[in-house]
C-alpha atoms as a PDB file:
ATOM      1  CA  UNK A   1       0.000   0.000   0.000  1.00  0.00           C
ATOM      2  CA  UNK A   2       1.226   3.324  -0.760  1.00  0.00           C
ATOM      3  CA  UNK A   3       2.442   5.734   2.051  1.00  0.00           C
ATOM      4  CA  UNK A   4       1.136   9.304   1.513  1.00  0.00           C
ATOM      5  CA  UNK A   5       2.341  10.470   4.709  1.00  0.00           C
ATOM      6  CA  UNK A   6       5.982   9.263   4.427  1.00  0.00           C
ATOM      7  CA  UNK A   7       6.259  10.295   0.705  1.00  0.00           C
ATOM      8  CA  UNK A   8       5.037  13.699   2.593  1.00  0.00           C
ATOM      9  CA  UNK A   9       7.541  13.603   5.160  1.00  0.00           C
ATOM     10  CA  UNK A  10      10.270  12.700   2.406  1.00  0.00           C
ATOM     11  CA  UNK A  11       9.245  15.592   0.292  1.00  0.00           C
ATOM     12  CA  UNK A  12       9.393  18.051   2.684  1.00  0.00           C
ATOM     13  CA  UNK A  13      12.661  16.764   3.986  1.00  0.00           C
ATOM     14  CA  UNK A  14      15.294  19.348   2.621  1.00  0.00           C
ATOM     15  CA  UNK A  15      18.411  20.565   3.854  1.00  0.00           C
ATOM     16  CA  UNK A  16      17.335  24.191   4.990  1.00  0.00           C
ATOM     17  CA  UNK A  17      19.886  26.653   5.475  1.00  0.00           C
ATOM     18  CA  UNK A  18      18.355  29.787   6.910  1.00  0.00           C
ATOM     19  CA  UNK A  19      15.506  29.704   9.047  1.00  0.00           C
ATOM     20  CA  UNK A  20      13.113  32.520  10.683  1.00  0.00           C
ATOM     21  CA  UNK A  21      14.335  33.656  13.606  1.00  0.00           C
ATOM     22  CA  UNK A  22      10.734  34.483  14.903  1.00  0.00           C
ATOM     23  CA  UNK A  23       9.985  30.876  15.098  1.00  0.00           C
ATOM     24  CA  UNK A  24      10.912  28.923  18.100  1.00  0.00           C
ATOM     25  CA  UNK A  25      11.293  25.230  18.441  1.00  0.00           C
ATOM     26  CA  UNK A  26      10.067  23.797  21.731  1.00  0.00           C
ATOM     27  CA  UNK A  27      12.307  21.487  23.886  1.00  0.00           C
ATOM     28  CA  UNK A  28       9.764  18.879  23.667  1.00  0.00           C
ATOM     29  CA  UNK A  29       9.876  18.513  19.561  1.00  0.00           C
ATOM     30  CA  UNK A  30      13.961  18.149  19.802  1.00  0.00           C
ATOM     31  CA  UNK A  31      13.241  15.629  22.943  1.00  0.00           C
ATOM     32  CA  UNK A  32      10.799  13.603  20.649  1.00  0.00           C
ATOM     33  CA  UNK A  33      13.117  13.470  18.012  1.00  0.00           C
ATOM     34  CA  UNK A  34      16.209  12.461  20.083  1.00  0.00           C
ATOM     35  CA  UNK A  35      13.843   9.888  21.096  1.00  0.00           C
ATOM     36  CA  UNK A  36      13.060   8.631  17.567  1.00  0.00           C
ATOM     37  CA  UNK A  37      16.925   8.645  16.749  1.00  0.00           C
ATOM     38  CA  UNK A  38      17.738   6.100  19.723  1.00  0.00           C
ATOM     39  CA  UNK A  39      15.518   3.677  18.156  1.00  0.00           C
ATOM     40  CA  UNK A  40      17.571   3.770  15.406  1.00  0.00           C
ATOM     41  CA  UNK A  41      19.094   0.744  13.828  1.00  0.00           C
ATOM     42  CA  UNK A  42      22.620  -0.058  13.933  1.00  0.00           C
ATOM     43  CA  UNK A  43      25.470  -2.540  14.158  1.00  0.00           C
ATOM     44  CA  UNK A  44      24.784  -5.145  16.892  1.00  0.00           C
ATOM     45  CA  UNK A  45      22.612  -3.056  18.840  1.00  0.00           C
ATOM     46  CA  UNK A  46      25.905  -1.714  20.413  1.00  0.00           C
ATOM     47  CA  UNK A  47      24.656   1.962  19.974  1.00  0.00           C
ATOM     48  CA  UNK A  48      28.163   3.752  19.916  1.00  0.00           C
ATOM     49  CA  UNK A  49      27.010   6.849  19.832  1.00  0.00           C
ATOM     50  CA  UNK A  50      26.252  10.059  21.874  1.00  0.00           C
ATOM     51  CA  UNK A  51      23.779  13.291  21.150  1.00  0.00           C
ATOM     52  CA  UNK A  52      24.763  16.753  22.232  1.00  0.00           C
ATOM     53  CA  UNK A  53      21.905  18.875  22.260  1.00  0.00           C
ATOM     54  CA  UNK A  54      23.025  22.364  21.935  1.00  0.00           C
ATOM     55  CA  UNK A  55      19.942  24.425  22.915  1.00  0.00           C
ATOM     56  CA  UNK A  56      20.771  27.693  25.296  1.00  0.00           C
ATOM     57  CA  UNK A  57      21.583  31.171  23.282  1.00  0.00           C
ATOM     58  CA  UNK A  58      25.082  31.148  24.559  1.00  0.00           C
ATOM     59  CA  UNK A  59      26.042  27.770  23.009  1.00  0.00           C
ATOM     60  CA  UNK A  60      24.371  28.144  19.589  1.00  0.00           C
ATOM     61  CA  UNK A  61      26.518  31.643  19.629  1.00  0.00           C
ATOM     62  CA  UNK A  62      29.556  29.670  20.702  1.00  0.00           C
ATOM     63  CA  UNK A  63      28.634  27.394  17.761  1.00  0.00           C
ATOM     64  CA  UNK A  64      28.266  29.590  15.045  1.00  0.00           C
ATOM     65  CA  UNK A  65      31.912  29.912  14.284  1.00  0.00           C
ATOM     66  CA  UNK A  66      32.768  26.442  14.543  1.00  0.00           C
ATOM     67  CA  UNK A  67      30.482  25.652  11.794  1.00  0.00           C
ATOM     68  CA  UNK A  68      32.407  28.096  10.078  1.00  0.00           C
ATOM     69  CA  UNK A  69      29.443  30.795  10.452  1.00  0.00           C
ATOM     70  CA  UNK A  70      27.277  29.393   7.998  1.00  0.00           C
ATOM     71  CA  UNK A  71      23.921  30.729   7.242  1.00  0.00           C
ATOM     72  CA  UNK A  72      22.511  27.354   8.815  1.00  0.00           C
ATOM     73  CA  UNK A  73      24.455  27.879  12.051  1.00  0.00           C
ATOM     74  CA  UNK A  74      24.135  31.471  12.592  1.00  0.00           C
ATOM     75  CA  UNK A  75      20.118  31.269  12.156  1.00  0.00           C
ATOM     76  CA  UNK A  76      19.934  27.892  13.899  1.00  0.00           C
ATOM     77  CA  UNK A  77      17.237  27.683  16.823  1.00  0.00           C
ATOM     78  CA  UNK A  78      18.522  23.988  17.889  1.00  0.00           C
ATOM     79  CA  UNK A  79      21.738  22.074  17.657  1.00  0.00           C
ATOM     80  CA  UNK A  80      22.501  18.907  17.748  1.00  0.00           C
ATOM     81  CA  UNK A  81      26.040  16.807  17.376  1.00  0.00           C
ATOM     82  CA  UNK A  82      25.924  13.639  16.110  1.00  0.00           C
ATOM     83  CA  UNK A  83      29.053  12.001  18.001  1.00  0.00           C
ATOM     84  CA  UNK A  84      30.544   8.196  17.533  1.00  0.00           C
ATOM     85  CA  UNK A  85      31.856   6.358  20.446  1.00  0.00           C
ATOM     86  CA  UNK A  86      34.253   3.747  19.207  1.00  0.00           C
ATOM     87  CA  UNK A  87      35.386   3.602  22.592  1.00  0.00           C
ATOM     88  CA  UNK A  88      32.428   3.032  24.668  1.00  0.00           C
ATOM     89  CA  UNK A  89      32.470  -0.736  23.232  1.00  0.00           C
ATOM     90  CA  UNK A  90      33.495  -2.664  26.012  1.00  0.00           C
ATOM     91  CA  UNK A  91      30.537  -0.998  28.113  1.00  0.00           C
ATOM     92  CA  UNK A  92      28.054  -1.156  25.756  1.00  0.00           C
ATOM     93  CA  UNK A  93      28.894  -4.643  25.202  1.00  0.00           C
ATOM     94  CA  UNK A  94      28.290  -5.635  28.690  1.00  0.00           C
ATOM     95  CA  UNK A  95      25.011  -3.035  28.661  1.00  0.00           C
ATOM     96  CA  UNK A  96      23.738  -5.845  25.759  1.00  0.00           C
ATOM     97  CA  UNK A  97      25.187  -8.960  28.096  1.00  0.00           C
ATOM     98  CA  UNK A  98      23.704  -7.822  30.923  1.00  0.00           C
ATOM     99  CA  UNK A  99      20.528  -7.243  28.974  1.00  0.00           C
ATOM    100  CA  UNK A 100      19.996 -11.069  27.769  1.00  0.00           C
ATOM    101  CA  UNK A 101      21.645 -12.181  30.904  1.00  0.00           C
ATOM    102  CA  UNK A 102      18.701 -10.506  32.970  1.00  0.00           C
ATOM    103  CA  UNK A 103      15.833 -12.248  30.554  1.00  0.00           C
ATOM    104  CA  UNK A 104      17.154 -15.727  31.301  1.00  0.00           C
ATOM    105  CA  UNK A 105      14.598 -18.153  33.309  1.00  0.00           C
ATOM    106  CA  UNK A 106      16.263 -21.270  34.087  1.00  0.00           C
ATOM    107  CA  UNK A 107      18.488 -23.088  31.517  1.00  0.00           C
ATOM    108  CA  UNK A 108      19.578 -20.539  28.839  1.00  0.00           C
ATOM    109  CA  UNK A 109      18.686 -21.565  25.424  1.00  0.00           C
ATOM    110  CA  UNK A 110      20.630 -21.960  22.213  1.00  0.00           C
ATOM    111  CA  UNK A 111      20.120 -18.588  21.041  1.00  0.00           C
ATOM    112  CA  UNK A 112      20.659 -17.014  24.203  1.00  0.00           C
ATOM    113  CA  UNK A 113      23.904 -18.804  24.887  1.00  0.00           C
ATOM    114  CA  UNK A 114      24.661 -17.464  21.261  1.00  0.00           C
ATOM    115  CA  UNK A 115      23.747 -13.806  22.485  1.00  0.00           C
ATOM    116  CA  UNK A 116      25.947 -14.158  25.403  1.00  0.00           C
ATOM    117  CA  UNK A 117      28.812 -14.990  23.688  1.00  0.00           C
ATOM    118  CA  UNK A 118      28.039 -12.673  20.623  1.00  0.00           C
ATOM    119  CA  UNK A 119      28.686  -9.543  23.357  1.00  0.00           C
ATOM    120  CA  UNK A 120      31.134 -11.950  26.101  1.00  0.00           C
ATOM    121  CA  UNK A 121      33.400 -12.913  23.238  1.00  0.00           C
ATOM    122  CA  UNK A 122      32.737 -11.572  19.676  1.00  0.00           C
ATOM    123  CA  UNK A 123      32.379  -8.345  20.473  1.00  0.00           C
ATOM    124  CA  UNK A 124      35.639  -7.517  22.124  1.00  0.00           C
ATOM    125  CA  UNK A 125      37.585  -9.279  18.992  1.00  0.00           C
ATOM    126  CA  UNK A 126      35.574  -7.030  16.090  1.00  0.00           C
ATOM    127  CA  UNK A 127      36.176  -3.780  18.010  1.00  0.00           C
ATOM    128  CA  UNK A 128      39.271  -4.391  20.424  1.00  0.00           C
ATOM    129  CA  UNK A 129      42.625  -3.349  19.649  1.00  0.00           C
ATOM    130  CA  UNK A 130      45.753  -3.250  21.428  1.00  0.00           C
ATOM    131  CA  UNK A 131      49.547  -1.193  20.822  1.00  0.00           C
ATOM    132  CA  UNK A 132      50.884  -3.661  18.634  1.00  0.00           C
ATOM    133  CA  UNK A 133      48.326  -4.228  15.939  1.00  0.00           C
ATOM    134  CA  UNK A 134      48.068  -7.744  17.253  1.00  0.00           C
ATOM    135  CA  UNK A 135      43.912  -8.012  17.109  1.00  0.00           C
ATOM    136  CA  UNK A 136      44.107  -6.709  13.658  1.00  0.00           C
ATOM    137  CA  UNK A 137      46.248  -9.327  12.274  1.00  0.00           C
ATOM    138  CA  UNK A 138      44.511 -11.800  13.952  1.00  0.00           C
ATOM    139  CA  UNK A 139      40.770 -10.252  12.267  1.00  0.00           C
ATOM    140  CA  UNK A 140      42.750  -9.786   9.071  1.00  0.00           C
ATOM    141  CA  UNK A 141      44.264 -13.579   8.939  1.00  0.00           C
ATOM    142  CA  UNK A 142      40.586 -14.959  10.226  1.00  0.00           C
ATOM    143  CA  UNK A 143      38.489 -13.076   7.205  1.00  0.00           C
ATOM    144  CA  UNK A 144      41.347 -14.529   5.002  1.00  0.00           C
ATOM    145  CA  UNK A 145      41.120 -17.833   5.525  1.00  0.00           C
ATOM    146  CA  UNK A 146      37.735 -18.178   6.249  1.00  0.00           C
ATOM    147  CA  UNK A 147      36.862 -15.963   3.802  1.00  0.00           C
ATOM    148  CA  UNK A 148      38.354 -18.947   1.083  1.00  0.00           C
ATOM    149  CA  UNK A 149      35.841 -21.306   1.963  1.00  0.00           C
ATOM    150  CA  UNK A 150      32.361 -19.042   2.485  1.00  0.00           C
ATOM    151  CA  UNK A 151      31.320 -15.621   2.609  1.00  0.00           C
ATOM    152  CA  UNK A 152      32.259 -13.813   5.297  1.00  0.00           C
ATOM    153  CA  UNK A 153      32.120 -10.031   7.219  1.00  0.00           C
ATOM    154  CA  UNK A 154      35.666  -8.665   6.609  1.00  0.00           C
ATOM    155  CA  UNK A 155      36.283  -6.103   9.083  1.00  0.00           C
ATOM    156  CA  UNK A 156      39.778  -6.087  10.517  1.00  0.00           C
ATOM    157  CA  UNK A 157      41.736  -3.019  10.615  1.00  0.00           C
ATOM    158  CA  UNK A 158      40.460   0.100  12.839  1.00  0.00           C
ATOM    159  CA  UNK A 159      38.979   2.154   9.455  1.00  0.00           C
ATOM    160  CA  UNK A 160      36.843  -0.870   9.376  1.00  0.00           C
ATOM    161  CA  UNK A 161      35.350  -0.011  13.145  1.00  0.00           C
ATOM    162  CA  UNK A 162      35.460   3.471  12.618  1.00  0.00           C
ATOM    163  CA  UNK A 163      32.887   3.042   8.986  1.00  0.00           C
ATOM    164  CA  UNK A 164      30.706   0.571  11.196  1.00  0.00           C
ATOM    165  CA  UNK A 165      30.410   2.863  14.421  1.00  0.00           C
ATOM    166  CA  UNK A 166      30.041   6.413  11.726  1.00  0.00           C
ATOM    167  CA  UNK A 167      27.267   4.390   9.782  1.00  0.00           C
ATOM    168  CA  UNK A 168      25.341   3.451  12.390  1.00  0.00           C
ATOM    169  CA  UNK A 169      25.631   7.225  14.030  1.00  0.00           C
ATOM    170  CA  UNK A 170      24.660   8.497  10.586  1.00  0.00           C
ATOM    171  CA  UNK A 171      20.873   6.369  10.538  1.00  0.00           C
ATOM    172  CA  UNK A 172      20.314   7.802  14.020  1.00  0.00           C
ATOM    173  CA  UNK A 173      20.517  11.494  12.065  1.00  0.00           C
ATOM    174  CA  UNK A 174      18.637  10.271   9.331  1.00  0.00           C
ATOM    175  CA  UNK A 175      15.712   9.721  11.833  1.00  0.00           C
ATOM    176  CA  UNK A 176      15.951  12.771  13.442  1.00  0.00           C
ATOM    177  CA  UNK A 177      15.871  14.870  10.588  1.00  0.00           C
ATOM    178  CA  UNK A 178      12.936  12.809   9.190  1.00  0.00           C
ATOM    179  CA  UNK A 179      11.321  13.336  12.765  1.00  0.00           C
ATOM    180  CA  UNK A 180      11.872  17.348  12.773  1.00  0.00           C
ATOM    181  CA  UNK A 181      10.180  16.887   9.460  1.00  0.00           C
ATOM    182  CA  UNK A 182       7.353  14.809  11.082  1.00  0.00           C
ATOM    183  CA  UNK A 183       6.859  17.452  13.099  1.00  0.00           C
ATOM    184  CA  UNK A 184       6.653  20.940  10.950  1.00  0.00           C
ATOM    185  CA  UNK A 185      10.207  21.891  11.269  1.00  0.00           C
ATOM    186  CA  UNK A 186      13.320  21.728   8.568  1.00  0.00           C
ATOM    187  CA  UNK A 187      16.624  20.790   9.501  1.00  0.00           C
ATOM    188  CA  UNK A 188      20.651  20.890   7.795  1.00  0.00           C
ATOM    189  CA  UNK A 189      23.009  18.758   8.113  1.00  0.00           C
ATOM    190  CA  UNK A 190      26.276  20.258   8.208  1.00  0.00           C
ATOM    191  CA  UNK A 191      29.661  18.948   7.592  1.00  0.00           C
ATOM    192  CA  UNK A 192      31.670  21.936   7.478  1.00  0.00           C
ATOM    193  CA  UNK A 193      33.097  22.284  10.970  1.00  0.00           C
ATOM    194  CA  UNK A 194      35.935  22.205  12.703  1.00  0.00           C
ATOM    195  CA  UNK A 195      35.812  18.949  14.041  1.00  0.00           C
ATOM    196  CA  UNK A 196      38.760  19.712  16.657  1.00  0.00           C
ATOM    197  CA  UNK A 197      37.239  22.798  18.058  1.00  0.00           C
ATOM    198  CA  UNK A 198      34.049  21.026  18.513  1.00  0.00           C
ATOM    199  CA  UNK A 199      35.681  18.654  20.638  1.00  0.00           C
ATOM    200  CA  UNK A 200      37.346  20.640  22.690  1.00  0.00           C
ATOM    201  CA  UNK A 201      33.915  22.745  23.238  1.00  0.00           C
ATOM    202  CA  UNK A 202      32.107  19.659  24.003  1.00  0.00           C
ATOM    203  CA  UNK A 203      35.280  17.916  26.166  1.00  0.00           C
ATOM    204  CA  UNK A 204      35.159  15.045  24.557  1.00  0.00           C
ATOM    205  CA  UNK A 205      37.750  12.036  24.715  1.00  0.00           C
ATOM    206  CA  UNK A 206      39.698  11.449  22.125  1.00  0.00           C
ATOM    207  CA  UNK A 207      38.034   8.065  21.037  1.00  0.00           C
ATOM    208  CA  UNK A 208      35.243  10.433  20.598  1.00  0.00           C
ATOM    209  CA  UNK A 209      34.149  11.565  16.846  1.00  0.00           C
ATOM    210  CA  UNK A 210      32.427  14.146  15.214  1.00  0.00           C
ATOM    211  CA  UNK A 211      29.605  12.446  12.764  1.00  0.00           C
ATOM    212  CA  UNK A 212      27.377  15.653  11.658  1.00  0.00           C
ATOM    213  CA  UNK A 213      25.892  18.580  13.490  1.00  0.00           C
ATOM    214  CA  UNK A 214      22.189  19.057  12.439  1.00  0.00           C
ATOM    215  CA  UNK A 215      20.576  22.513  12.601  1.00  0.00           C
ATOM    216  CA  UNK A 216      17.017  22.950  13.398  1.00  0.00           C
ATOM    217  CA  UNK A 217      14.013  25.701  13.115  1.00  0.00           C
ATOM    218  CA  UNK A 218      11.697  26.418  10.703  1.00  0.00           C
ATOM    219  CA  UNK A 219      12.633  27.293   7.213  1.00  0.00           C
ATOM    220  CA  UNK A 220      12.439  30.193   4.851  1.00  0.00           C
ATOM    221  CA  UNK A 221      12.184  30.381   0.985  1.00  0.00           C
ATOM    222  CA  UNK A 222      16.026  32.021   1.377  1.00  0.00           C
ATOM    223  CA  UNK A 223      17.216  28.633   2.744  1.00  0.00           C
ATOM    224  CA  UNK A 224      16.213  26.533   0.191  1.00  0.00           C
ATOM    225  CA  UNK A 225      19.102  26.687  -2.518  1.00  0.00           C
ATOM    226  CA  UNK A 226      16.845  25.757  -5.887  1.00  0.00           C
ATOM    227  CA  UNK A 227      14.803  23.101  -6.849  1.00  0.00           C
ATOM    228  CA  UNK A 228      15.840  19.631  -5.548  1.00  0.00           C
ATOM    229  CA  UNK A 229      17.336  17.302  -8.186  1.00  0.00           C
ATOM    230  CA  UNK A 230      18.936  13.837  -8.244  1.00  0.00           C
ATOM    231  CA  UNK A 231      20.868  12.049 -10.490  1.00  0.00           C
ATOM    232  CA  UNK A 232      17.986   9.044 -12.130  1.00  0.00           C
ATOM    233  CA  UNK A 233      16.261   6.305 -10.511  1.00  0.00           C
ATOM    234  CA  UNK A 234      17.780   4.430 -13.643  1.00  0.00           C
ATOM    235  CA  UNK A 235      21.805   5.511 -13.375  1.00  0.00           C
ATOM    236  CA  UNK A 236      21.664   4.177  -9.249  1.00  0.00           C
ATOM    237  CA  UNK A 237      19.777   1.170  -9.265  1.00  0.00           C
ATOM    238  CA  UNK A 238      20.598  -1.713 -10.907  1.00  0.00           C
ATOM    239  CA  UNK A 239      18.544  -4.942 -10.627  1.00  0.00           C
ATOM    240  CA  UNK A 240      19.797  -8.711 -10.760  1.00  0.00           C
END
């Protein structure tokens, strides 16, 4: 059946980069939103990520300049950073044993003993890594050689962890922005920042990492850059 009200949501759904600055945008829509984001899909359920809502005057001011003062930032009425946390795994692992450990009556079952040692086990040898590159050439040597005999998930080295952890961050943004759209506001994502700067203002570790920041309020004709256009349905997907 076809879905008016997401094709709706899709259409409106435009990276807005000026927005009226008579226009507030209550707490509770950003809250909602946030809310929608966490039940975002992503690798393993391991959720390395964090949200910093940026939401009092001084902050968006202290903003503006490290998004480079773009129109977006300057005009912004809410703020929010997008942040990976690589290096939260080892807690959110145990977050996720804990979690099936907790729902176990009696005599775990197969799949359960299989979800305890996805997070006990697994987990620590796809993201762990250690001063002497040892875990990676261990990942790297196990996708080779099984990877002879059947298909198998190659991801060995660190850039490996770091796409995983930066695509899962990225859905959670995806929702939100099609959230703030839900809800009668326009949003822009915004990669031009200086990720060290932002950082610093947030005092983050340095496992930490800057996915997006996404500006929010309601938009004006001015910050909508032409008519949207995409390279054809035809030239992108390809069916087997």
């Amino acid at each position: 059946m076809y879905s008016n009200e997401f094709q709706s949501i899709i259409d409106r759904r435009r990276s807005n980069r000026h927005f009226d600055p008579n226009v507030p945008v209550s707490k509770e829509v950003i809250q909602r939103s946030l809310e929608r984001a966490i039940l975002s899909p992503n690798s393993s359920n391991m959720q390395l990520w964090e949200f910093y809502w940026i939401q009092s005057d001084d902050e968006l001011k202290k903003f503006i300049p490290l998004c480079l003062s773009q129109s977006a930032a300057k005009t912004a009425q809410q703020m929010v950073v997008f942040v990976t946390r690589k290096d939260k795994w080892k807690e959110h692992a145990k977050w996720n044993y804990d979690k099936i450990k907790g729902q176990i009556k009696g005599e775990p079952s197969k799949l359960e003993k299989g979800g305890l040692d996805y997070y006990g086990k697994l987990m620590r040898l796809v993201y762990g890594n250690d001063p002497f590159g040892i875990l990676t050439l261990v990942r790297r040597s196990i996708c080779f050689f099984m990877g002879l005999r059947k298909p198998f998930m190659r991801m060995a080295g660190k850039a490996d962890q770091r796409v995983s952890v930066h695509k899962s961050c990225a859905l959670a943004a995806q929702t939100f922005m099609l959230s703030i759209a839900a809800e009668g506001f326009e949003s822009c994502p915004m990669e031009g920042f200086d990720k060290l700067r932002v950082k610093k203002a947030l005092n983050l570790p340095r496992g930490a990492e800057i996915n997006m920041i996404i500006s929010v309020g309601k938009g004006t004709e001015a910050g909508i850059w032409g008519e949207r256009f995409r390279i054809p349905y035809e030239e992108v997907v390809f069916v087997k």
